[in-house]
Structure formats: C-alpha cells, structure tokens
PDB file of N, CA and C in Angstrom:
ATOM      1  N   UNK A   1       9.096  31.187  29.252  1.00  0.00           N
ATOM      2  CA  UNK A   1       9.481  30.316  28.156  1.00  0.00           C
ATOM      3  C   UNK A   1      10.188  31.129  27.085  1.00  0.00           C
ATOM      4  N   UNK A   2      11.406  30.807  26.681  1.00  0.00           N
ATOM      5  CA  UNK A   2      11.782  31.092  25.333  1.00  0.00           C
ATOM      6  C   UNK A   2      11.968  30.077  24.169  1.00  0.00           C
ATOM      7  N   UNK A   3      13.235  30.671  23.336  1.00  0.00           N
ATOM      8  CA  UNK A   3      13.056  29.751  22.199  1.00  0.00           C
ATOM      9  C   UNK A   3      14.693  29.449  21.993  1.00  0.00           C
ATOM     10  N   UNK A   4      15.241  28.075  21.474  1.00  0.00           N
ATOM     11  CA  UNK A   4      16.161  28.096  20.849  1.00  0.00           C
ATOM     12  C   UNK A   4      15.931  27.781  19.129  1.00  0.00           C
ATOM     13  N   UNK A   5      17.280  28.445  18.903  1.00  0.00           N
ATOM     14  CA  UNK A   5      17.233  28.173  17.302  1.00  0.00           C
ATOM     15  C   UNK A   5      18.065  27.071  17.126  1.00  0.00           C
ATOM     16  N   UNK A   6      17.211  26.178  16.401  1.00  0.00           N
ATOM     17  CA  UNK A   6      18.003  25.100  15.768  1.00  0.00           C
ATOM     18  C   UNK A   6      18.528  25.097  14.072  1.00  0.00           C
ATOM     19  N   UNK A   7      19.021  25.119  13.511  1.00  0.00           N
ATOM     20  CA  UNK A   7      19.997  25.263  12.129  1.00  0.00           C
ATOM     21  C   UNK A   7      20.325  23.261  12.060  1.00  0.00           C
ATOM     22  N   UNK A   8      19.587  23.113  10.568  1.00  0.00           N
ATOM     23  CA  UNK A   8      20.247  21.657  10.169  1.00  0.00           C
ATOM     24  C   UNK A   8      20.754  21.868   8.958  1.00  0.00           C
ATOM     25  N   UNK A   9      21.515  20.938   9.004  1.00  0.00           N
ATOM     26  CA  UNK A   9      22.445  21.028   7.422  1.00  0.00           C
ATOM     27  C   UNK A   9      22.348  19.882   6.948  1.00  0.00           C
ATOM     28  N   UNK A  10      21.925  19.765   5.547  1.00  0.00           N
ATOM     29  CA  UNK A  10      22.708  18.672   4.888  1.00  0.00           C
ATOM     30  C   UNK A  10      21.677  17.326   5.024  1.00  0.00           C
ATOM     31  N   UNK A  11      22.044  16.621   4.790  1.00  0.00           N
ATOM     32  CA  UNK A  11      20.822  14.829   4.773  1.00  0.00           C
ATOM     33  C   UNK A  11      20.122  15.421   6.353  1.00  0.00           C
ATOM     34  N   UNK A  12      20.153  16.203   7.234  1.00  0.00           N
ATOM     35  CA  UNK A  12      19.370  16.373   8.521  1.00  0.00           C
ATOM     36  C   UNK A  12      18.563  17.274   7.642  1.00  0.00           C
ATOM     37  N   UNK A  13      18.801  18.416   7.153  1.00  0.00           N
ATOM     38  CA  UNK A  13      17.433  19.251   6.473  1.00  0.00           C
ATOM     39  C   UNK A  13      16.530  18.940   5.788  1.00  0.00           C
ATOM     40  N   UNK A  14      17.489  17.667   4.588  1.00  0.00           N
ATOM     41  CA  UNK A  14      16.574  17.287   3.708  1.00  0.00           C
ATOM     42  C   UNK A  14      15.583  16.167   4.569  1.00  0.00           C
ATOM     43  N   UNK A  15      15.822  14.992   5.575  1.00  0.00           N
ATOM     44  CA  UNK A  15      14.811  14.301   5.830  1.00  0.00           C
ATOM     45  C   UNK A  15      14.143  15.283   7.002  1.00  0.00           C
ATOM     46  N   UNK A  16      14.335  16.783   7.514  1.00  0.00           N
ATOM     47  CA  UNK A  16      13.564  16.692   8.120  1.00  0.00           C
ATOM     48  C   UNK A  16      12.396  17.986   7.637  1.00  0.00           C
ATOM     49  N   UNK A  17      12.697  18.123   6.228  1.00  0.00           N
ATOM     50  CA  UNK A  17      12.196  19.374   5.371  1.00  0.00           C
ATOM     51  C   UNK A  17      12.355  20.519   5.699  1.00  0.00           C
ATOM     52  N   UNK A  18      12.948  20.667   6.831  1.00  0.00           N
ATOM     53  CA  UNK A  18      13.360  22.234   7.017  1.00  0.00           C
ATOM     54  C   UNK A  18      14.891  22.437   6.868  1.00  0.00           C
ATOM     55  N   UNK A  19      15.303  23.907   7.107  1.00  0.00           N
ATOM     56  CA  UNK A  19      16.533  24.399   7.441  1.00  0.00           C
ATOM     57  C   UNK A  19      16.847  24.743   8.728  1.00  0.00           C
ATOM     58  N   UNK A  20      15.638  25.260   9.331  1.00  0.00           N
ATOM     59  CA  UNK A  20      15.674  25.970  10.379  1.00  0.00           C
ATOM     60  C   UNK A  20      14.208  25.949  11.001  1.00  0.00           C
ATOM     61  N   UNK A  21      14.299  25.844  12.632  1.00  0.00           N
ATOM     62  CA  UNK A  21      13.629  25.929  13.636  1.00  0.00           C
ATOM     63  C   UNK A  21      13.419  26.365  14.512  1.00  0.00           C
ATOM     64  N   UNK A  22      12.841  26.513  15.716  1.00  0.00           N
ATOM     65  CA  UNK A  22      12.757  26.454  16.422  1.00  0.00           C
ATOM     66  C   UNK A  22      11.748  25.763  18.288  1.00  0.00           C
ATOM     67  N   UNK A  23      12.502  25.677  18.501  1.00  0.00           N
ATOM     68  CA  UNK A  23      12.380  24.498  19.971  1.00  0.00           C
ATOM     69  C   UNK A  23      11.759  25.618  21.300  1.00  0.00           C
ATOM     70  N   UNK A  24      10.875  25.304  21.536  1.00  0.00           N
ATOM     71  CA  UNK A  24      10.363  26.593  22.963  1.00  0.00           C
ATOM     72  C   UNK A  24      11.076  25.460  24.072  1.00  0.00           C
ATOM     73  N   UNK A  25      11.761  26.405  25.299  1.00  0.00           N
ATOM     74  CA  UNK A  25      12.019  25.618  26.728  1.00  0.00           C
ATOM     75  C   UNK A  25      11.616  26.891  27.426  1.00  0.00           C
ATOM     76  N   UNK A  26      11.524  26.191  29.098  1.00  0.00           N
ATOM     77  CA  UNK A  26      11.369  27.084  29.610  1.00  0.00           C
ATOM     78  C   UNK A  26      12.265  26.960  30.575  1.00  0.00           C
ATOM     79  N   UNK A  27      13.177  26.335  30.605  1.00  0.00           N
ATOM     80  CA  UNK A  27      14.909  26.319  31.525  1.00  0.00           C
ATOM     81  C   UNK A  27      15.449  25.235  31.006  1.00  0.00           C
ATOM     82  N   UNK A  28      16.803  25.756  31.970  1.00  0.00           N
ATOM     83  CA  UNK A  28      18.129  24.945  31.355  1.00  0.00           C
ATOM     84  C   UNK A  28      17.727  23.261  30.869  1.00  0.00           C
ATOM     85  N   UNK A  29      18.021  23.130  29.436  1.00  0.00           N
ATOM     86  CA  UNK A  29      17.870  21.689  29.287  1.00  0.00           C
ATOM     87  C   UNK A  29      19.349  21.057  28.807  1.00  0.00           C
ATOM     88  N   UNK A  30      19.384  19.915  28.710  1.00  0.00           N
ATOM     89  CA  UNK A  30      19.928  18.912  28.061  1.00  0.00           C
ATOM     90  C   UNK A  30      20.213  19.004  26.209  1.00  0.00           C
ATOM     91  N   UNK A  31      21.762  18.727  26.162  1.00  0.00           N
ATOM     92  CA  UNK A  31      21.053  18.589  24.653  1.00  0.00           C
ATOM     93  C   UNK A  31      20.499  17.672  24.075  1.00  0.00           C
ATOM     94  N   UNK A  32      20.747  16.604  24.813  1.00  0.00           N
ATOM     95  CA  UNK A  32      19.478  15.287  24.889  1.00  0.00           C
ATOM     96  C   UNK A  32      18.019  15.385  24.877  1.00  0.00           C
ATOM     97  N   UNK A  33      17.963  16.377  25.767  1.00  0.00           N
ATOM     98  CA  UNK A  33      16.395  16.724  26.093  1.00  0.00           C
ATOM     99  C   UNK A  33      16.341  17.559  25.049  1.00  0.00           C
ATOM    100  N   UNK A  34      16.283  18.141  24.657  1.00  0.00           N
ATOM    101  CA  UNK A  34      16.326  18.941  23.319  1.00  0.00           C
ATOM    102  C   UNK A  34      16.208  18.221  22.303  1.00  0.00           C
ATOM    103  N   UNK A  35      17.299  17.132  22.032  1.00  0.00           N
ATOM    104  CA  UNK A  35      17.084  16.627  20.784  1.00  0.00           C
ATOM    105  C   UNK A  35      15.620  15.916  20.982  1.00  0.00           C
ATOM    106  N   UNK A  36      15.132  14.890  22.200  1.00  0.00           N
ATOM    107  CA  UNK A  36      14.006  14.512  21.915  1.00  0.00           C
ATOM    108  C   UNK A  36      12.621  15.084  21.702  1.00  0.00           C
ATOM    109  N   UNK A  37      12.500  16.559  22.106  1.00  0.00           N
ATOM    110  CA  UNK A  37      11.641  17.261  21.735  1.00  0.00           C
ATOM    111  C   UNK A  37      11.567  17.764  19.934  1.00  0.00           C
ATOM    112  N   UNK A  38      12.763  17.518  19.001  1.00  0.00           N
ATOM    113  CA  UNK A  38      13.392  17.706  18.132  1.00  0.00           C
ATOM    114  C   UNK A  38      12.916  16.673  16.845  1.00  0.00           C
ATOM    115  N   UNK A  39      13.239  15.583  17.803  1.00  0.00           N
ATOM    116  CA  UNK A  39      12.596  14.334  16.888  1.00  0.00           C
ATOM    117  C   UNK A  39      11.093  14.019  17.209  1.00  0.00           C
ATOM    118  N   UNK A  40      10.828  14.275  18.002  1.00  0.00           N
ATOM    119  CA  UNK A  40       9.379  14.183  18.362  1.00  0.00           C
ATOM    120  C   UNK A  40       8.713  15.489  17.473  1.00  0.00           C
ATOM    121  N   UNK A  41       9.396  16.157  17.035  1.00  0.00           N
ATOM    122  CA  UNK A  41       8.677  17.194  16.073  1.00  0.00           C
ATOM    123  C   UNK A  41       9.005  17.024  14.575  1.00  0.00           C
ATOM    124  N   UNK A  42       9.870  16.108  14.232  1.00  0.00           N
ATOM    125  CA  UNK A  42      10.590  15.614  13.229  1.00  0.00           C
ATOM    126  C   UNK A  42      11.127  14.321  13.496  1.00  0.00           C
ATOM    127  N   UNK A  43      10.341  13.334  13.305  1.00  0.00           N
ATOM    128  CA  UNK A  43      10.717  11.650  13.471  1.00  0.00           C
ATOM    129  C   UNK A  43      11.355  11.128  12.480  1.00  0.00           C
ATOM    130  N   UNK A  44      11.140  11.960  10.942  1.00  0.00           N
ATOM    131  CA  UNK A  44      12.222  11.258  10.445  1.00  0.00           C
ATOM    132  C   UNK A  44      13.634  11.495  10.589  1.00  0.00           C
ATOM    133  N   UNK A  45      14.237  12.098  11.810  1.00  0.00           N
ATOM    134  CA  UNK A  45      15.371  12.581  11.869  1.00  0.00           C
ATOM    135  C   UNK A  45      15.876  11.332  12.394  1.00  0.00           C
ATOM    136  N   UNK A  46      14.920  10.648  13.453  1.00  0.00           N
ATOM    137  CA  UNK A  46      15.174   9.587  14.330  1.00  0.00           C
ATOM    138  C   UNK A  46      16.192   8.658  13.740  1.00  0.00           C
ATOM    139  N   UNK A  47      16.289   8.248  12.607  1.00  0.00           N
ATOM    140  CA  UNK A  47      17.015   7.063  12.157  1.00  0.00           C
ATOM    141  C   UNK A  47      18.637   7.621  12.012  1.00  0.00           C
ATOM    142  N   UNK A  48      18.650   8.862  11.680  1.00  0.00           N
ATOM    143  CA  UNK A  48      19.904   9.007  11.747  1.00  0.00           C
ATOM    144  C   UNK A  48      20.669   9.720  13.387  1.00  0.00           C
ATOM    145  N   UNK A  49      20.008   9.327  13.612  1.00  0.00           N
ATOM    146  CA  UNK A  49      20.355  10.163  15.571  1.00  0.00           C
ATOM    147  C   UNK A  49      21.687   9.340  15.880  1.00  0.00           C
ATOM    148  N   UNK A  50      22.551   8.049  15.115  1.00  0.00           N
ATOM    149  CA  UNK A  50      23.616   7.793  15.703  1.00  0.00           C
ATOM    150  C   UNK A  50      25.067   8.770  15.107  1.00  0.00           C
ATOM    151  N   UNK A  51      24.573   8.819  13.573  1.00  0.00           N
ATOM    152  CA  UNK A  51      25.381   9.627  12.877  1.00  0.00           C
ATOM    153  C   UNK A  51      25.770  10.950  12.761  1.00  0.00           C
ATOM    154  N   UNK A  52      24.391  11.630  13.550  1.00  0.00           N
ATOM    155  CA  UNK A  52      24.330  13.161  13.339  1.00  0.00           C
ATOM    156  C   UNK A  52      25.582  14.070  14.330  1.00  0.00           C
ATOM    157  N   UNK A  53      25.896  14.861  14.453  1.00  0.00           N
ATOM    158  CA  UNK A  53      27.181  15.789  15.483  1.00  0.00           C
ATOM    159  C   UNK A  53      25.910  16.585  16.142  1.00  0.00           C
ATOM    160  N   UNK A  54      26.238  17.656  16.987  1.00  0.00           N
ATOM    161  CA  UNK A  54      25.805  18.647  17.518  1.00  0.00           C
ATOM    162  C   UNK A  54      26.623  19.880  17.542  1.00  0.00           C
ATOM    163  N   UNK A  55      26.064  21.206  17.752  1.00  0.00           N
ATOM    164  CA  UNK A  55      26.822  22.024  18.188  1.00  0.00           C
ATOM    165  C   UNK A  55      26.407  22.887  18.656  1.00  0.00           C
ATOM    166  N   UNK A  56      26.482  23.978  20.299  1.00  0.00           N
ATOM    167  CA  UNK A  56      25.750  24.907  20.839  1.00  0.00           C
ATOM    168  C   UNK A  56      26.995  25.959  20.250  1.00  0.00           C
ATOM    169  N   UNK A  57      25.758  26.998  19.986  1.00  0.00           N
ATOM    170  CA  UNK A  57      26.674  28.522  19.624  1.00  0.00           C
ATOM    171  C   UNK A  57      28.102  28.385  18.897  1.00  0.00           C
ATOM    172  N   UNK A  58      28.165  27.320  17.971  1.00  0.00           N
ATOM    173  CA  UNK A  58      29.287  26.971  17.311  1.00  0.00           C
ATOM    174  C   UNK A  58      30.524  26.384  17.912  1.00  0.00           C
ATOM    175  N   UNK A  59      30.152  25.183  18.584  1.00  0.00           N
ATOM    176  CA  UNK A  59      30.824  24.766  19.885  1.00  0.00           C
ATOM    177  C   UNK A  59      30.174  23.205  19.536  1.00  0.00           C
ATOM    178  N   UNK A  60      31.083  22.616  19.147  1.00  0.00           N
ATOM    179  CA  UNK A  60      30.716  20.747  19.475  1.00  0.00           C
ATOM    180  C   UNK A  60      30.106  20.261  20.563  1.00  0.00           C
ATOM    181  N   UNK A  61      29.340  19.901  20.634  1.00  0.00           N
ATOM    182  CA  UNK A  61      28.449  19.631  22.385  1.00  0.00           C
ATOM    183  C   UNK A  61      28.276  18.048  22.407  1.00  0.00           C
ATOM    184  N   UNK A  62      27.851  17.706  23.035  1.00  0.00           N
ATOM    185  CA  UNK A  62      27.447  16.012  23.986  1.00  0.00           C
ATOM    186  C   UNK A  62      26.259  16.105  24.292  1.00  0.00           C
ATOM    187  N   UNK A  63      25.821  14.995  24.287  1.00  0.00           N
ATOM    188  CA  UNK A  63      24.296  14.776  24.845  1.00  0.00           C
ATOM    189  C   UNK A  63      24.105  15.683  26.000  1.00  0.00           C
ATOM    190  N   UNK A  64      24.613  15.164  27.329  1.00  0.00           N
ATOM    191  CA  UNK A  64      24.659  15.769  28.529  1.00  0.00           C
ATOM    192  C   UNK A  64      24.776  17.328  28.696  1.00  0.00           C
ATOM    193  N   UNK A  65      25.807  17.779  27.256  1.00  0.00           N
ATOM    194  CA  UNK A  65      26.065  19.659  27.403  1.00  0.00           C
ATOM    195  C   UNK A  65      24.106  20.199  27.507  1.00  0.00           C
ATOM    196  N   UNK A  66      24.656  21.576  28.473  1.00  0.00           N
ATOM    197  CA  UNK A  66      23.597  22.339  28.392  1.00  0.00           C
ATOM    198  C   UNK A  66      22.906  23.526  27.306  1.00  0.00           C
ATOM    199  N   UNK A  67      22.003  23.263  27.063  1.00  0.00           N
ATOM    200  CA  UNK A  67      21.143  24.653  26.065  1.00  0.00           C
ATOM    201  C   UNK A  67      20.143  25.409  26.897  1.00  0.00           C
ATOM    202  N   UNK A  68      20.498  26.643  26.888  1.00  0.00           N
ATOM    203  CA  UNK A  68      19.175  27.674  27.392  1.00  0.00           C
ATOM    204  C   UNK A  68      19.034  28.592  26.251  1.00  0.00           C
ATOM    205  N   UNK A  69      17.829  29.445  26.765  1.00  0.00           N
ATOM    206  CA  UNK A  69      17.088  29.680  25.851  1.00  0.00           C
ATOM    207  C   UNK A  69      18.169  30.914  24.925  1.00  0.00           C
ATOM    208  N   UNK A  70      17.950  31.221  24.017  1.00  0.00           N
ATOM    209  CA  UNK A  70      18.556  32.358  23.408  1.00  0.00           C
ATOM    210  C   UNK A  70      19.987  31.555  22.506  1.00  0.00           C
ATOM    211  N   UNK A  71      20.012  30.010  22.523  1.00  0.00           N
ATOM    212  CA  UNK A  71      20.937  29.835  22.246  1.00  0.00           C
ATOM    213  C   UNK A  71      20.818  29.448  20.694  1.00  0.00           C
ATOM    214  N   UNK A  72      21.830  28.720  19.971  1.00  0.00           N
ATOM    215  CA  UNK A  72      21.798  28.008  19.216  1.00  0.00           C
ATOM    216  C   UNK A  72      22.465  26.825  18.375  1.00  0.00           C
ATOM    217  N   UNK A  73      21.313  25.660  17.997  1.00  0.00           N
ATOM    218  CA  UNK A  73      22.132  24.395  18.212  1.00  0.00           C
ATOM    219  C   UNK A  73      22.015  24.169  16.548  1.00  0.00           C
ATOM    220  N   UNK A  74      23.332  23.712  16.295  1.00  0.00           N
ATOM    221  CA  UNK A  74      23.418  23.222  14.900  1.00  0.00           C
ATOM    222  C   UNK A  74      23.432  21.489  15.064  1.00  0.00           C
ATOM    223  N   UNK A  75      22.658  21.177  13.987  1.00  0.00           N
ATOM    224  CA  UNK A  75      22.252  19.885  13.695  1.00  0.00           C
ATOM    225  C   UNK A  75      23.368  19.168  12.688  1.00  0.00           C
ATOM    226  N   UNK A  76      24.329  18.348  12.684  1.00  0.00           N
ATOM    227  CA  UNK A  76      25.034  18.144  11.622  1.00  0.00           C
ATOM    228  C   UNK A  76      25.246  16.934  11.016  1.00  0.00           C
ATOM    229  N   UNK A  77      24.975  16.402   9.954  1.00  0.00           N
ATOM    230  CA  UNK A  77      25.372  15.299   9.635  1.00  0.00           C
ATOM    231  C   UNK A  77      26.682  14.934   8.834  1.00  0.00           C
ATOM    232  N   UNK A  78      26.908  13.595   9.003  1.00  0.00           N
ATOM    233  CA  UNK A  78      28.527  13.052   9.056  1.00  0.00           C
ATOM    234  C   UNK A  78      28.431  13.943   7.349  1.00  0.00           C
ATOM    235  N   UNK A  79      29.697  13.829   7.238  1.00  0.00           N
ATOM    236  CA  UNK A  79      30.556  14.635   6.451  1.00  0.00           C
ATOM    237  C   UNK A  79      31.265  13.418   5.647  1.00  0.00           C
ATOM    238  N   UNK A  80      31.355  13.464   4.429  1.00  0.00           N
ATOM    239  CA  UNK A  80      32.271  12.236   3.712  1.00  0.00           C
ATOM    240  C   UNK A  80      33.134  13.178   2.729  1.00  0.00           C
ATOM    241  N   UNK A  81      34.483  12.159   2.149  1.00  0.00           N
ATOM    242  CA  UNK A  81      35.360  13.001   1.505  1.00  0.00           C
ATOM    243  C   UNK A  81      36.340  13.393   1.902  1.00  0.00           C
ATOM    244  N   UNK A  82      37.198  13.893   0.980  1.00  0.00           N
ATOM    245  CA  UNK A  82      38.266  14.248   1.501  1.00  0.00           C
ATOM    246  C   UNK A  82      38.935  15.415   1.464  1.00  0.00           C
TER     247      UNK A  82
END
C-alpha cells in the first residue's frame, strides 16, 4: 500500500477544511475510484463533485484517467472572472 497526495484549492479546501491530504491505495486506481474514497472521507465535498476539475501530476485528468501510488491529484474548483 502507498499513498497519494491530494492538494485542494479554493471553495474545495474551504468545505472540505483541509489543504492537503492524503488517500492510501494499494494499486492502480481510477480517478473515480479515488475521488469516492475522497468524499467518503470528506462528504461535504459531495455537492460540488459536478463543478470541481481534476488533475494528476499537473495534467487535467477524467474520471476514467489512472492514479498510482506516489502520485498527485489536484482538486480544483470552477474558476470565475476574467
């Protein structure tokens, strides 16, 4: 088993009181599967799960993209402004 680091920014840090985390796996997951271990450790994130972005190792990702361990996923919420 290792660990990924998760990094949230912004309305994701503040409802989920942290900045930073981390997620134990013990192989290749989903970033789906990830996120639900994510919100299941932080439910108030749940409401905004349509709005939020992703990103592995500074890389825009999809539900379906993969995370292993050693990596890291940024949490992002929408952005307004111009």
């Amino acid at each position: 088993m290792s660990d990924v680091k998760v990094l949230l920014f912004g309305a994701a840090a503040d409802r989920a009181g942290i900045r930073q985390t981390k997620v134990r796996i013990n192989h290749v997951v989903t970033l789906g599967e990830l996120w639900s271990v994510l919100a299941d450790q932080h439910p108030h994130l749940i409401p905004m799960r349509e709005t939020l972005a992703f990103a592995v190792n500074g890389e825009y990702a999809r539900m379906e993209d993969t995370v292993s361990t050693g990596d890291e996923v940024a949490v992002l919420p929408p952005v307004s402004g111009g």
